[in-house]
Protein backbone atom coordinates (compact mmCIF):
# COMPACT_ATOMS: atom_id res chain seq x y z
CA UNK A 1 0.00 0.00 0.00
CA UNK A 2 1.12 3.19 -0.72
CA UNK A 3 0.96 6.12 1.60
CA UNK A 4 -0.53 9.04 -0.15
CA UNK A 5 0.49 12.74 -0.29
CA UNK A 6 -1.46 15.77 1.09
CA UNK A 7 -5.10 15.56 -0.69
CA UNK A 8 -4.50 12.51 -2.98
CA UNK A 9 -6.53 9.29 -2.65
CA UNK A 10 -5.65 6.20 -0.39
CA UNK A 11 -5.53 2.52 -2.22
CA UNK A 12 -8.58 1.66 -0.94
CA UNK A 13 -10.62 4.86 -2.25
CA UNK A 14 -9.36 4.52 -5.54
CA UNK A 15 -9.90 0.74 -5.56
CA UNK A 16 -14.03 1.63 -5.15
CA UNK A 17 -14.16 3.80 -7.70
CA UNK A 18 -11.43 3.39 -10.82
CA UNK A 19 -14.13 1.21 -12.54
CA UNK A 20 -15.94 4.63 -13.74
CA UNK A 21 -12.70 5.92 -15.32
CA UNK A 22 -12.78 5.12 -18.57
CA UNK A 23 -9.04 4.23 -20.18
CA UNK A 24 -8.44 8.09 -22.60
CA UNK A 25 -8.07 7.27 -25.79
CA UNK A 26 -7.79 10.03 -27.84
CA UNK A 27 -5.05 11.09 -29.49
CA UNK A 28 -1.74 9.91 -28.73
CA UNK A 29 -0.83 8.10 -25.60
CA UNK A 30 -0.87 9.55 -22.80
CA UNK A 31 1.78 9.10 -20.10
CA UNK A 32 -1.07 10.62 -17.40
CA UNK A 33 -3.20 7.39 -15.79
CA UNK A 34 -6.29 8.16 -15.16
CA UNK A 35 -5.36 8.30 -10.73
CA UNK A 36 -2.69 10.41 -11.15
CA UNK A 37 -5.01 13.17 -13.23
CA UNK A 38 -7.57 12.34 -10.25
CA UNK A 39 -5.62 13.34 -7.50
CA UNK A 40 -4.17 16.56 -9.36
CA UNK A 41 -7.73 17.91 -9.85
CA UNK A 42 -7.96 16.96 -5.79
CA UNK A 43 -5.22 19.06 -5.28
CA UNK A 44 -6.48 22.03 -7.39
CA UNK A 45 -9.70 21.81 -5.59
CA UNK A 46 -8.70 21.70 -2.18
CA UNK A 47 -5.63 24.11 -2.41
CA UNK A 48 -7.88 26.43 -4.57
CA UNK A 49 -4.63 27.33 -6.97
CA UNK A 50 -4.90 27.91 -10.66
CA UNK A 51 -4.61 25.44 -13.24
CA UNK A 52 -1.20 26.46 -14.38
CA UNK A 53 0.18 26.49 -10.44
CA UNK A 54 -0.34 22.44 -10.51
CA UNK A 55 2.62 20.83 -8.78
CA UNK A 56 5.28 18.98 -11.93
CA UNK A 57 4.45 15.78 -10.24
CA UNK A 58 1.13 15.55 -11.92
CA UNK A 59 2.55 16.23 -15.30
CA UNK A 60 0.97 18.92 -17.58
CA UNK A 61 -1.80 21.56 -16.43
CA UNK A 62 -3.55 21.44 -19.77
CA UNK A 63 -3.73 17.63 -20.14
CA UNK A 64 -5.06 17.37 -16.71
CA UNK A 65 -7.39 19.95 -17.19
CA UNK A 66 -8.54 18.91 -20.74
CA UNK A 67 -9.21 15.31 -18.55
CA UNK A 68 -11.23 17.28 -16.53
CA UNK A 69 -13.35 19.18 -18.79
CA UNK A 70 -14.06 15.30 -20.52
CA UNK A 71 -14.91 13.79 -17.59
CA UNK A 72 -17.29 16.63 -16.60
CA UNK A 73 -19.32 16.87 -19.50
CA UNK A 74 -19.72 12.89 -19.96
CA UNK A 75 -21.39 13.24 -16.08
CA UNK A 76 -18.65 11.05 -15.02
CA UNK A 77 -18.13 13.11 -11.26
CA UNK A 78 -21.88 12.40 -10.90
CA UNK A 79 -21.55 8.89 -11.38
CA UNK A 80 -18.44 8.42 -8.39
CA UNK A 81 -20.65 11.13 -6.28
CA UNK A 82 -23.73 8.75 -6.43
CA UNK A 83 -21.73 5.88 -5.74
CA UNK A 84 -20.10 7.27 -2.84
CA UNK A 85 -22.99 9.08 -1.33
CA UNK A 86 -24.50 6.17 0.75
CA UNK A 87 -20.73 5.53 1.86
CA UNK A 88 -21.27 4.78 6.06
CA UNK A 89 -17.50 5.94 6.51
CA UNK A 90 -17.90 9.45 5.97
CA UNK A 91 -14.76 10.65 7.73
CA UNK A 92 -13.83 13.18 4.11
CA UNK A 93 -17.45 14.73 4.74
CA UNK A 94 -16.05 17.98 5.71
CA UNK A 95 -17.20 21.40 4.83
CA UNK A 96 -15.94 24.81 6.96
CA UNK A 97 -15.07 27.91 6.38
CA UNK A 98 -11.37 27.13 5.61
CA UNK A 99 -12.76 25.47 2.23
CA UNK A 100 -15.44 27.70 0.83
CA UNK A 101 -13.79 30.57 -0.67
CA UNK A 102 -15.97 33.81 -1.34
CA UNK A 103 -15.66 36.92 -2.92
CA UNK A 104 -15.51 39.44 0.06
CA UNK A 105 -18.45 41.09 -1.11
CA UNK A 106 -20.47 38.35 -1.21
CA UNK A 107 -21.43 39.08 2.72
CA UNK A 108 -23.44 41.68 1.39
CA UNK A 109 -25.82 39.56 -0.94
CA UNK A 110 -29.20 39.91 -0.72
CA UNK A 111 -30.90 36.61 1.57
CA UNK A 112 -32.68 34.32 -0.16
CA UNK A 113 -35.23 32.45 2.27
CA UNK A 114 -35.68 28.82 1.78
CA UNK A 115 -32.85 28.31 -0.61
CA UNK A 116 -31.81 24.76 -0.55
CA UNK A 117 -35.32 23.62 -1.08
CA UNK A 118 -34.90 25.40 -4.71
CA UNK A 119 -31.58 22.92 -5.36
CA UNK A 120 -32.30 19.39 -6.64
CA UNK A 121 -29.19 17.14 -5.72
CA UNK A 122 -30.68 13.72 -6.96
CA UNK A 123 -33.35 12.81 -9.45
């Protein structure tokens, strides 16, 4: 088992859900695995940098980011975030104000009663 770095995924999480990844095929071969482009958009997520601050270790920002667009628009995040929703262990459910970045304006926005009713997570 490997020990992971800051953000990245353990063995065992990306064990449940690597089956969704589909192997990239277009183009020429790519020398990013489909984990590896994973954990960089992790990184860029949590540590809120831009694209073109991603650490060398995860190889190019725009082939990691062209990953991401792909996955996003075939609904692929959506598929691994319904498989892990009913997950008991749910020690990575974490949400505080260290994580949610807002504009510092956005104190000042007008209050919209009874908002999360208006958001439909699942069909």
């Amino acid at each position: 088992m490997t020990t992971p770095k800051r953000y990245e995924l353990e063995d065992a999480q990306w064990d449940r859900i690597k089956g969704y990844f589909p192997p990239y095929r277009t183009g020429r071969p790519s020398s990013l695995d489909n984990r590896t482009a994973l954990n960089a958009i992790l990184w860029l997520m949590r540590s809120g940098e831009p694209w073109r601050d991603l650490p060398e270790r995860y190889g190019s920002w725009k082939t990691v980011y062209s990953r991401f667009r792909a996955w996003v628009s075939s609904g692929l995040f959506e598929q691994v975030f319904l498989e892990l929703i009913d997950d008991p262990d749910r020690e990575n459910l974490s949400l505080d104000s260290t994580i949610v970045r807002a504009h510092q304006k956005a104190t000042g926005a007008k209050k919209t009663p009874n908002v999360w009713s208006k958001i439909k997570l699942l069909d």
